[in-house]
Protein backbone atom coordinates (compact mmCIF):
# COMPACT_ATOMS: atom_id res chain seq x y z
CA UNK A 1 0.00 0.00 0.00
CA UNK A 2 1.46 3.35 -1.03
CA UNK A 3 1.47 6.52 1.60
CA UNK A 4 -1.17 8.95 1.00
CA UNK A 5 1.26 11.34 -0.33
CA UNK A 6 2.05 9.26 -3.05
CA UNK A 7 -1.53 8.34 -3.82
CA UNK A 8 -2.11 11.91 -4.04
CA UNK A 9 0.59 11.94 -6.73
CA UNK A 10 -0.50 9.12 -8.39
CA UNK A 11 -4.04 10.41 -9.00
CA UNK A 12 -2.49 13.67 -10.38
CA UNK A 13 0.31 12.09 -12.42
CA UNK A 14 -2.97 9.79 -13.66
CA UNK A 15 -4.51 13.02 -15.51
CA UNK A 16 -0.82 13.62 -17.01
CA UNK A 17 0.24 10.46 -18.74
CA UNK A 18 2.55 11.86 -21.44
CA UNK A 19 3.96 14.78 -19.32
CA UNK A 20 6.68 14.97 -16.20
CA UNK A 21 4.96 16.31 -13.33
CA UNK A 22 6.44 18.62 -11.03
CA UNK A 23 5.09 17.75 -7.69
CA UNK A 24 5.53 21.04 -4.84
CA UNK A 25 6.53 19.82 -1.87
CA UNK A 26 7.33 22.38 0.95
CA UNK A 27 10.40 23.92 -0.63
CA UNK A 28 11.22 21.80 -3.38
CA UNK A 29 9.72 20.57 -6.76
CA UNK A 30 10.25 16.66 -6.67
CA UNK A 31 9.60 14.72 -9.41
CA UNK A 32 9.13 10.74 -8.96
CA UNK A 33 9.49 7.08 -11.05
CA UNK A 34 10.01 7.57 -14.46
CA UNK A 35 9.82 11.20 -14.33
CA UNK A 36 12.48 11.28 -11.83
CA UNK A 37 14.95 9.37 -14.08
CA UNK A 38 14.14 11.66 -17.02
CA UNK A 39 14.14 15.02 -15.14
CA UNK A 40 17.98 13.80 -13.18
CA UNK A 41 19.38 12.78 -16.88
CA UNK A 42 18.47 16.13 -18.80
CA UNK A 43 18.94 18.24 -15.47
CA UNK A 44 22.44 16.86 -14.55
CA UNK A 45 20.93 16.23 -10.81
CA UNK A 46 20.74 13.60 -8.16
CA UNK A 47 18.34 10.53 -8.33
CA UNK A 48 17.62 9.23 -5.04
CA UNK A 49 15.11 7.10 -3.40
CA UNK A 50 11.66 8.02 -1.45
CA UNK A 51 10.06 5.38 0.88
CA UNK A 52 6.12 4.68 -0.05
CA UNK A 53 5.04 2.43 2.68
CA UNK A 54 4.25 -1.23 1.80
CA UNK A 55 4.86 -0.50 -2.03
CA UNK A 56 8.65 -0.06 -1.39
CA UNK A 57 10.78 2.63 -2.74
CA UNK A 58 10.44 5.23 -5.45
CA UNK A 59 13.05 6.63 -7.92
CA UNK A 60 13.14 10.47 -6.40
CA UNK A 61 14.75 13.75 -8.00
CA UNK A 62 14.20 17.60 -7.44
CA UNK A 63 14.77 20.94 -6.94
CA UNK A 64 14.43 24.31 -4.90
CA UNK A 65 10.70 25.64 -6.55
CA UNK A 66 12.73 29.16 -6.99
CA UNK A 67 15.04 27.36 -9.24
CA UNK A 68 12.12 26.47 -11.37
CA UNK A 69 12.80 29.48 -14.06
CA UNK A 70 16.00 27.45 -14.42
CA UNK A 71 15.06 24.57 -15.01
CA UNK A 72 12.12 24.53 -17.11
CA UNK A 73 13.21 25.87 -19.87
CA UNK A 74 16.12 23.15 -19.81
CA UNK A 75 13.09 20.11 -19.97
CA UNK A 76 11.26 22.07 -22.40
CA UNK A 77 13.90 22.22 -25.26
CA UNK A 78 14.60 18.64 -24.58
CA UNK A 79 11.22 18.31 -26.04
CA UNK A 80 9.11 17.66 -22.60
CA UNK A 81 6.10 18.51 -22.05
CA UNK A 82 5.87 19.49 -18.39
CA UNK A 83 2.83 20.08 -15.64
CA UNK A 84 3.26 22.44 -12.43
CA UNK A 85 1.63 20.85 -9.53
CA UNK A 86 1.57 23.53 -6.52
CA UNK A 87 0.15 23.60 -3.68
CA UNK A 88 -3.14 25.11 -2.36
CA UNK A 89 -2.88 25.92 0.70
CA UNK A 90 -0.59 26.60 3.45
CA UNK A 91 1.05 23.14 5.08
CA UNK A 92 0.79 25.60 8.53
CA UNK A 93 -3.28 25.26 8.15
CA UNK A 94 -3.93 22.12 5.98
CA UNK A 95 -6.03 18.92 7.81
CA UNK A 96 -4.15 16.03 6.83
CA UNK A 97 -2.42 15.83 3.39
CA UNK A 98 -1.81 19.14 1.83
CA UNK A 99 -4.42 20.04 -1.23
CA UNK A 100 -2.35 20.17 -4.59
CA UNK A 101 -3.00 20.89 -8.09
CA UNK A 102 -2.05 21.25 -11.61
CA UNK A 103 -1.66 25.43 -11.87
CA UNK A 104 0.10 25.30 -15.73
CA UNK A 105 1.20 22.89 -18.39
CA UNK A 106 4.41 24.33 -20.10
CA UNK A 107 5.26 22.52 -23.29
CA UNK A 108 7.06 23.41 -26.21
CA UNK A 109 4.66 24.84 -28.22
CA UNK A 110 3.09 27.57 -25.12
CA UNK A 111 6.03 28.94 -23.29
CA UNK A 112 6.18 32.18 -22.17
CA UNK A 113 9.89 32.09 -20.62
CA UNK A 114 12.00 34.92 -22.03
CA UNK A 115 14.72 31.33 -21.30
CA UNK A 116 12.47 29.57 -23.74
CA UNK A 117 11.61 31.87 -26.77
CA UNK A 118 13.77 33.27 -29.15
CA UNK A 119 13.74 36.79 -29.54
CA UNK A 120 13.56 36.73 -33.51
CA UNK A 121 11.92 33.66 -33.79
CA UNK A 122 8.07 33.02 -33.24
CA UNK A 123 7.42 30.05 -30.84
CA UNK A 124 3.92 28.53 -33.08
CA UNK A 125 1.99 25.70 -31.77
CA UNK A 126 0.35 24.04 -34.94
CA UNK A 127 -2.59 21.65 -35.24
CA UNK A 128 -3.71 19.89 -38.61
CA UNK A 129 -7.11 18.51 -39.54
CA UNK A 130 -6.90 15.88 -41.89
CA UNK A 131 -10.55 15.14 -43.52
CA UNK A 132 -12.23 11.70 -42.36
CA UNK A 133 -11.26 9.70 -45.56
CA UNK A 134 -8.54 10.50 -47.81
CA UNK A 135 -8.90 9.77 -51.52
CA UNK A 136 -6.11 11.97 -53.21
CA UNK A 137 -3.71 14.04 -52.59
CA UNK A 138 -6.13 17.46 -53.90
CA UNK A 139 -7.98 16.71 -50.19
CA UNK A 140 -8.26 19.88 -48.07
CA UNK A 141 -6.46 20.27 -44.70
CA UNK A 142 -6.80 22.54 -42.28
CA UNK A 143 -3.65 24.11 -40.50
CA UNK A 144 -4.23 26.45 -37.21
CA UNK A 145 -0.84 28.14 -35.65
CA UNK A 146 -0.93 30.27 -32.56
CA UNK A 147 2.42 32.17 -31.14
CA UNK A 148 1.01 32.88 -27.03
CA UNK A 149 3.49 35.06 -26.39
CA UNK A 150 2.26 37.26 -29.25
CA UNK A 151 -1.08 36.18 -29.40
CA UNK A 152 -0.48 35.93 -33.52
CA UNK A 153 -3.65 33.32 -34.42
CA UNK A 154 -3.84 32.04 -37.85
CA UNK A 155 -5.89 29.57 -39.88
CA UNK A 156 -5.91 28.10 -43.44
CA UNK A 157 -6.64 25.52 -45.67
CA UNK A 158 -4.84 24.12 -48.96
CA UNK A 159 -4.42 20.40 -50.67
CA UNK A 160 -2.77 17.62 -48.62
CA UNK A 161 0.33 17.90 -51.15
CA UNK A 162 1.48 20.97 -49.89
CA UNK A 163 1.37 19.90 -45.77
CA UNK A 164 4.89 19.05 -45.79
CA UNK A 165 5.80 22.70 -47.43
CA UNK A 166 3.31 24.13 -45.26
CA UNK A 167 4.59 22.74 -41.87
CA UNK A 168 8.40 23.64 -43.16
CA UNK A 169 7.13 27.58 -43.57
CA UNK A 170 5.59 27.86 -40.20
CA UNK A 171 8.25 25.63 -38.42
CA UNK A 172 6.31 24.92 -35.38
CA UNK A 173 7.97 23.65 -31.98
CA UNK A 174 4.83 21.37 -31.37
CA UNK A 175 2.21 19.79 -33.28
CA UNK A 176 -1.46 18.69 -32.04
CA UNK A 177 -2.78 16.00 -34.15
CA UNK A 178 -5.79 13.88 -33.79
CA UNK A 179 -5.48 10.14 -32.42
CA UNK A 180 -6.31 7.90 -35.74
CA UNK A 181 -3.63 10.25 -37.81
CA UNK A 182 -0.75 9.69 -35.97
CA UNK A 183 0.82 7.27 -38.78
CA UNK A 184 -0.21 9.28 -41.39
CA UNK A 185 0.86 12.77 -40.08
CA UNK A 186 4.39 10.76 -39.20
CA UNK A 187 4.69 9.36 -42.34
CA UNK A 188 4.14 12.68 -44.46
CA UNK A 189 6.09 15.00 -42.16
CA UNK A 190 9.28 12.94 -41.53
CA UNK A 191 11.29 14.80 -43.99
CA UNK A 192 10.64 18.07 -42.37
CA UNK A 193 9.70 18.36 -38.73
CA UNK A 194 11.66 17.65 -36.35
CA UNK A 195 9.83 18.97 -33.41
CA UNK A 196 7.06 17.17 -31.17
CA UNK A 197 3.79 15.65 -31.68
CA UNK A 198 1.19 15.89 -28.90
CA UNK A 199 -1.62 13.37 -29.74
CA UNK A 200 -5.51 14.72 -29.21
CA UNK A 201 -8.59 12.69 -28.90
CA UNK A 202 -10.45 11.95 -32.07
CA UNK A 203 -13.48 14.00 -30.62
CA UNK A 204 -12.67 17.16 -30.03
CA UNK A 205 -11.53 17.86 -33.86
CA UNK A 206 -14.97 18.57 -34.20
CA UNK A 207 -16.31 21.09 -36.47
CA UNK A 208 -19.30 21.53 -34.38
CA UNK A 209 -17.53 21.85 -31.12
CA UNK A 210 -14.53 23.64 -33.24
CA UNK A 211 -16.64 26.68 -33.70
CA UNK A 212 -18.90 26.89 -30.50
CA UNK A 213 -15.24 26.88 -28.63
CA UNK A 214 -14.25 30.01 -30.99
CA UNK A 215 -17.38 31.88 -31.05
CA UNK A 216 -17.39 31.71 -27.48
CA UNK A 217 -14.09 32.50 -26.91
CA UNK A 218 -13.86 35.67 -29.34
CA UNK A 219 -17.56 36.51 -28.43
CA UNK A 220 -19.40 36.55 -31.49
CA UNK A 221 -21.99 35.25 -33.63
CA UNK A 222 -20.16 33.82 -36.53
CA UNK A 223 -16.42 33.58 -37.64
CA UNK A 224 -17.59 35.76 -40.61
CA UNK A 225 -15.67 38.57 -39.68
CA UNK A 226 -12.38 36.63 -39.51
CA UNK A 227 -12.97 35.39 -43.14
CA UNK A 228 -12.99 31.77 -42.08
CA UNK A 229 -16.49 30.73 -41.43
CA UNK A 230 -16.31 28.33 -44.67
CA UNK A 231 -12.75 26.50 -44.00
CA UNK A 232 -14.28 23.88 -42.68
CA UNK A 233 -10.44 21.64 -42.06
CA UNK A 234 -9.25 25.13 -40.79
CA UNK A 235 -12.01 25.76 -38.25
CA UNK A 236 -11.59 22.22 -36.80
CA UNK A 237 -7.79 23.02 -36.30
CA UNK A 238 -8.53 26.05 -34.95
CA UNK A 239 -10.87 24.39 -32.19
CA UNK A 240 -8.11 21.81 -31.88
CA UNK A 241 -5.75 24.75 -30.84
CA UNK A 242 -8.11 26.41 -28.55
CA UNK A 243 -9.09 23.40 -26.69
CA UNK A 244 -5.27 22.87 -25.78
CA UNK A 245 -4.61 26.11 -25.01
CA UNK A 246 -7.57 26.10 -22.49
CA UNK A 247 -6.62 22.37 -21.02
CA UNK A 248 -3.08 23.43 -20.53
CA UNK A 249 -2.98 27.09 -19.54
CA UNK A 250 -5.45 27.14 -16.48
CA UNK A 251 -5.35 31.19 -17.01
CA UNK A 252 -7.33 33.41 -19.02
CA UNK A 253 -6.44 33.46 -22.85
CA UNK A 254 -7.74 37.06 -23.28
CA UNK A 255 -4.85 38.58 -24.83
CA UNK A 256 -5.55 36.34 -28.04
CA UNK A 257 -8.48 38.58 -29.36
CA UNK A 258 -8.39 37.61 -33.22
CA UNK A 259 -8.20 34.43 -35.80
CA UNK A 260 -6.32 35.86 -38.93
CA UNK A 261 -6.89 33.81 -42.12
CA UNK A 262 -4.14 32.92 -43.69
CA UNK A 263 -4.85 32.22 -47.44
CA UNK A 264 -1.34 30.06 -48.60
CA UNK A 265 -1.54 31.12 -52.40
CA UNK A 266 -0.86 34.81 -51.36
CA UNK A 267 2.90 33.44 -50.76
CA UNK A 268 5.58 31.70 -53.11
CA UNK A 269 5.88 27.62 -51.43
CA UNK A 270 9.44 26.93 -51.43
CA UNK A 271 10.30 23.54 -50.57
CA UNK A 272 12.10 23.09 -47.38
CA UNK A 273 15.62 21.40 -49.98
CA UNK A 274 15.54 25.15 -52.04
CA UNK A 275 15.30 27.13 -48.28
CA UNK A 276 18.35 24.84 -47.07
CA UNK A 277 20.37 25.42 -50.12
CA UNK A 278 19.65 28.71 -50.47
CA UNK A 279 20.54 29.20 -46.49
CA UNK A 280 17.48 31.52 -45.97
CA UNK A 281 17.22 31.55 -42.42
CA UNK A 282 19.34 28.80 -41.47
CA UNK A 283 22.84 27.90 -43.19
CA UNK A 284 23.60 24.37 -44.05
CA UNK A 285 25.93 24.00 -41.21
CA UNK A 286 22.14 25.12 -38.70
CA UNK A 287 23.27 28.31 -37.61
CA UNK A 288 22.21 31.68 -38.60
CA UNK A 289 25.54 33.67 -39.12
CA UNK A 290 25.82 33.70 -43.09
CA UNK A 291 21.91 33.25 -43.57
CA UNK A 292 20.03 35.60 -46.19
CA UNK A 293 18.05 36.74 -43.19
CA UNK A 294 20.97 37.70 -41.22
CA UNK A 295 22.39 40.30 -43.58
CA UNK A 296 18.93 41.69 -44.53
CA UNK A 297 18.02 41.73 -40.89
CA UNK A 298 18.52 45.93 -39.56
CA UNK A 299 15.41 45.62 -37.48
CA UNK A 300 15.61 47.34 -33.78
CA UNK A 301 13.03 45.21 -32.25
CA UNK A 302 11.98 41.73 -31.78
CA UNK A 303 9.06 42.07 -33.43
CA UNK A 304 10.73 43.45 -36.11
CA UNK A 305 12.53 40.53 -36.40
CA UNK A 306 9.83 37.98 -36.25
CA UNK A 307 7.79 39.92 -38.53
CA UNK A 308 10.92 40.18 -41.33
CA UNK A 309 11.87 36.46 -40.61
CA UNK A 310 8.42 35.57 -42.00
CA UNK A 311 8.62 37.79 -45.04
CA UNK A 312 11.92 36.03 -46.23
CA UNK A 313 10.24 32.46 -45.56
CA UNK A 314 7.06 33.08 -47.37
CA UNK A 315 7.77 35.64 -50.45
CA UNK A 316 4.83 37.27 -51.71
CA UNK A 317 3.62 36.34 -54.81
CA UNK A 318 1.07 39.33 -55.87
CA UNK A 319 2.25 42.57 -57.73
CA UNK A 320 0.41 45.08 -55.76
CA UNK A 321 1.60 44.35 -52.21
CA UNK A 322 5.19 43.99 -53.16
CA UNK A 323 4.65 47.34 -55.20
CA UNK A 324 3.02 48.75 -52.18
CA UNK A 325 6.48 47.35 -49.56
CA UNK A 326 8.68 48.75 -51.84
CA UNK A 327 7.05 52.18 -52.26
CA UNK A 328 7.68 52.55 -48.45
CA UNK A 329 11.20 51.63 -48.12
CA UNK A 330 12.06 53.79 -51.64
CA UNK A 331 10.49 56.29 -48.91
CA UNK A 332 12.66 55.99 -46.00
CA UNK A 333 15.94 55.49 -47.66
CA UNK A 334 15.08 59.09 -49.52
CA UNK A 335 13.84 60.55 -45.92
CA UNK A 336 17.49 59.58 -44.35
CA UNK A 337 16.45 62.33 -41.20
CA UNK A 338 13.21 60.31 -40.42
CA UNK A 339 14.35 56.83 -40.88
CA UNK A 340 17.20 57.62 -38.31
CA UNK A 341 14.96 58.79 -35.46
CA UNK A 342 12.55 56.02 -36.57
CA UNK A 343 15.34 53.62 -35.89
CA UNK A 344 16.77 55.33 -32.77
CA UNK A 345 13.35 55.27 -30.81
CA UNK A 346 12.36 51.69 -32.31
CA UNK A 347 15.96 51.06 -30.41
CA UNK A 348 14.56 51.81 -27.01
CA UNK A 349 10.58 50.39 -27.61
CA UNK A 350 12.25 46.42 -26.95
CA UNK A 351 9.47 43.45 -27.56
CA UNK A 352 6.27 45.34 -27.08
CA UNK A 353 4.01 42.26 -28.40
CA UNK A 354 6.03 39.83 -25.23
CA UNK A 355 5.43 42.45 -22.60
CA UNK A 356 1.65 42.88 -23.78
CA UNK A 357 0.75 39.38 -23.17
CA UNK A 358 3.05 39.08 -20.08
CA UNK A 359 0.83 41.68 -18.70
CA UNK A 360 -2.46 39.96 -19.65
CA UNK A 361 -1.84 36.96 -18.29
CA UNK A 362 -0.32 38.52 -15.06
CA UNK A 363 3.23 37.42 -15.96
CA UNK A 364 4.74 40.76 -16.00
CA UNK A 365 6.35 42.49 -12.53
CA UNK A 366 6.45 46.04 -11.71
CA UNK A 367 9.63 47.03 -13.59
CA UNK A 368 7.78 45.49 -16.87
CA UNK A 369 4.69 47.99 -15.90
CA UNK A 370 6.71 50.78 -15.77
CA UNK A 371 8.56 50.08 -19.22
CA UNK A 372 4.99 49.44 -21.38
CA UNK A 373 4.60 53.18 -19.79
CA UNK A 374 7.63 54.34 -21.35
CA UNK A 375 6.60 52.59 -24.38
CA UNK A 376 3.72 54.04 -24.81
CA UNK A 377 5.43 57.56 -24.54
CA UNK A 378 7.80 56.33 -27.58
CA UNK A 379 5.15 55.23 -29.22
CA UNK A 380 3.69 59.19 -29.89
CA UNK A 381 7.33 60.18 -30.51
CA UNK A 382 7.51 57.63 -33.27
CA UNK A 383 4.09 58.91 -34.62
CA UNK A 384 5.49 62.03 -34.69
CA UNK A 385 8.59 61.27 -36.52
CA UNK A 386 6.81 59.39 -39.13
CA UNK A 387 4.16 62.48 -39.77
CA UNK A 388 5.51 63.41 -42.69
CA UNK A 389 5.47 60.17 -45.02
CA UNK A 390 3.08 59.60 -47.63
CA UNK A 391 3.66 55.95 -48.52
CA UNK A 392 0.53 53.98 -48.62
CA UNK A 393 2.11 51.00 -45.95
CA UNK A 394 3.31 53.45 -43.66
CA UNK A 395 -0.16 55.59 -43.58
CA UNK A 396 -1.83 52.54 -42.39
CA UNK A 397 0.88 51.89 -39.53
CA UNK A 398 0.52 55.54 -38.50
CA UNK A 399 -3.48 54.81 -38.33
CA UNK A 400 -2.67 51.65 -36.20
CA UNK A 401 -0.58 53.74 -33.43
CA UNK A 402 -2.26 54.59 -30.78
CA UNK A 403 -0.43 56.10 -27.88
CA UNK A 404 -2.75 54.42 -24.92
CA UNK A 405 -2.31 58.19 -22.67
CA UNK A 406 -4.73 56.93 -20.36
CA UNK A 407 -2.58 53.58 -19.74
CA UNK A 408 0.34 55.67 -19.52
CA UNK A 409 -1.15 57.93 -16.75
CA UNK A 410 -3.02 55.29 -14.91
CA UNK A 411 0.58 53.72 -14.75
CA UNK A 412 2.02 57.20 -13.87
CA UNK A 413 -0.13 57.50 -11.05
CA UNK A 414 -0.52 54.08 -9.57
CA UNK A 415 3.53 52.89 -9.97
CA UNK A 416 6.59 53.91 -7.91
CA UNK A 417 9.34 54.95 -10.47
CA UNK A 418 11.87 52.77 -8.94
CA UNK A 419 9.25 49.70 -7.62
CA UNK A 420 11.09 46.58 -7.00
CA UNK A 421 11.16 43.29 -9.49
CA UNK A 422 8.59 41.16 -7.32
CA UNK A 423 4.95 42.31 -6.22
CA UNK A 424 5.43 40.60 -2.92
CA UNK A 425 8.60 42.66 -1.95
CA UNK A 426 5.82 45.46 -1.46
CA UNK A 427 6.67 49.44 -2.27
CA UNK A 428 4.94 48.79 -5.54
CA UNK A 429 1.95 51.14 -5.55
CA UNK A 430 2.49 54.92 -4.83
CA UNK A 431 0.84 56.58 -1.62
CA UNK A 432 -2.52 58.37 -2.47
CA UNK A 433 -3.35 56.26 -5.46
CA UNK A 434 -5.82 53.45 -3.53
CA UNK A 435 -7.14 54.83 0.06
CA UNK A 436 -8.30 50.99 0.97
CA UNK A 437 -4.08 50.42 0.47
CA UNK A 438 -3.25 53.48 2.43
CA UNK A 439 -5.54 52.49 5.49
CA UNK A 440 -3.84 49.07 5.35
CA UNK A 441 -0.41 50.11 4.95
């Protein structure tokens, strides 16, 4: 007979199968059994032993939980999928065994770890829909991909002889497919993904329950507005994607506001051999020095970078829109005065799309607060700067800035300048701002 403390783990390990489970206990994260071995081999840490009553000993490994920032990232790009088990209440106060849960699952398609993502790299979870039979190779497929750390959302559908090509553009670091496609999915993909494969349950790639979950989720009627409502293989991906995200995140997913439809013949396919040869984003030897996009790449942000490593993987392939990019940059190289300031206050802005969702999904500590708010001041100097263009691309970016002054003052008046990293450390929120605080204090 096991000890109730390992009964309690085996019941939440149970709802985990195919993911290591970091169990909180007191001070430490421990991980157990096969877990244990795992987590000691890609850690570099000690695996012990832990009695469990009648049922003999347990293969035992962890760590101090404020080493867990560490860590993590260390079992996710090992290619682990990885559950947070904290727990619930104080061990001062609990009756008998102390109540524990699952709080996150971190995998490697939703990380949020600044340890974890790349800066100029986009971090997409992907899931494909495969229709029920398959009789040729014209078959639709749906393809969803969602960046959380961005909160970048995009759906589309195009013939199953272009899924390889596809899944080689968006290079995703995990891949949700459904149960009865695993050997399929395998057997078309082999040449070019190299990253994970997290198997769903044939039932929720659903179109029925695919679009309930998004309607409800972006509160509307339809998904007529995104431009998807009839991608039938894209809407089930979608769903796929959403349900995950929900499962696994235990938080609020409100910073993802939009599904953008991604419509594959607006972009030149190029097979994952030409990018390779041609050393596009990656040389032959897997690093970036030498790479197209490294001597095209003069961006001053990280989204800047992300947004420019996408635009060398997927070249447009319509007149107009390349007319219309290269109409703006003829622009800034002949304005040389407002292309420099441009640059030198893009310099300071750092990864405003990160931050953003840091913020929504209470990730982001005082200091972060208190740099959106100098941001945001930027953010009407770069307006400024760029007042005087006429280009047709950078009109519509000068629409799409918006300043925020009432974030910036709520900020201003509810943030010490110099607060400290962690909420808990107190001397976050200024005097006068909350009167409730004030009386407490």
């Amino acid at each position: 007979m096991s000890t109730p403390l390992m009964q309690q783990y085996a019941q939440v390990k149970g709802r985990y199968p195919d993911t290591i489970l970091l169990f909180r206990m007191g001070d430490f994260f421990e991980t157990f059994d096969e877990d244990a071995k795992i987590t000691s081999a890609v850690l570099g840490i000690t695996l012990t032993k832990r009695g469990n009553g009648a049922a003999g000993e347990v293969p035992l490994a962890g760590f101090p939980h404020h080493a867990l920032e560490s860590y993590l990232p260390k079992l996710l790009k090992a290619g682990y999928r990885v559950a947070i088990c904290e727990q619930l209440e104080d061990p001062k106060f609990a009756k008998g065994i102390v109540k524990r849960d699952v709080i996150e699952v971190v995998t490697p398609g939703v990380a949020y770890s600044d340890k974890v993502l790349e800066q100029k790299q986009n971090n997409y979870l992907a899931a494909i829909a495969l229709p029920s039979a398959i009789a040729n190779a014209q078959d639709m497929v749906g393809l969803a991909f969602v960046d959380v750390s961005t909160a970048e959302f995009s759906v589309s559908e195009f013939p199953l002889r272009q899924l390889a090509e596809q899944i080689a553009a968006v290079a995703p670091s995990e891949i949700l497919i459904q149960r009865r496609d695993v050997a399929t999915l395998q057997q078309i993909l082999k040449e070019t993904y190299r990253g994970i494969f997290t198997k769903i349950d044939d039932w929720v790639f659903n179109v029925d329950y695919a679009y309930e979950l998004l309607v409800t989720h972006f509160k509307t009627q339809s998904l007529k507005g995104y431009g998807v409502e009839e991608m039938k293989q894209g809407v089930i991906a979608a769903g796929a994607v959403m349900n995950y995200l929900q499962e696994t995140q235990k938080t609020n997913l409100l910073h993802i506001k939009k599904l953008t439809r991604h419509d594959v013949r607006e972009y030149i396919i190029l097979d994952p051999s030409t990018k390779r040869n041609l050393e596009i984003t990656s040389s032959i030897a897997g690093t970036i020095e030498g790479t197209l996009f490294s001597v095209l790449d003069k961006t001053q942000t990280p989204m800047g970078g992300r947004l420019l490593k996408r635009w060398v993987n997927q070249p447009l392939n319509a007149l107009l829109p390349i007319k219309r990019r290269l109409a703006a940059v003829a622009e800034l190289i002949q304005k040389t005065d407002v292309r420099k300031k441009a640059m030198e206050i893009l310099s300071r802005i750092g990864d405003l799309e990160r931050l953003n969702t840091k913020i929504c999904t209470g990730r982001a500590n005082p200091r972060e607060m208190n740099a959106l708010k100098f941001i945001l001041a930027d953010i009407e100097k770069l307006k400024s700067v760029i007042s005087s263009t006429s280009s047709e691309s950078i009109c519509l970016m000068k629409e799409g800035l918006h300043p925020l002054q009432d974030i910036v003052a709520l900020i201003e008046a509810a943030v010490e300048a110099d607060p400290p990293l962690a909420l808990v450390d107190g001397g976050v929120i200024k005097k006068g701002f909350n009167a409730e605080l004030d009386e407490l204090r």
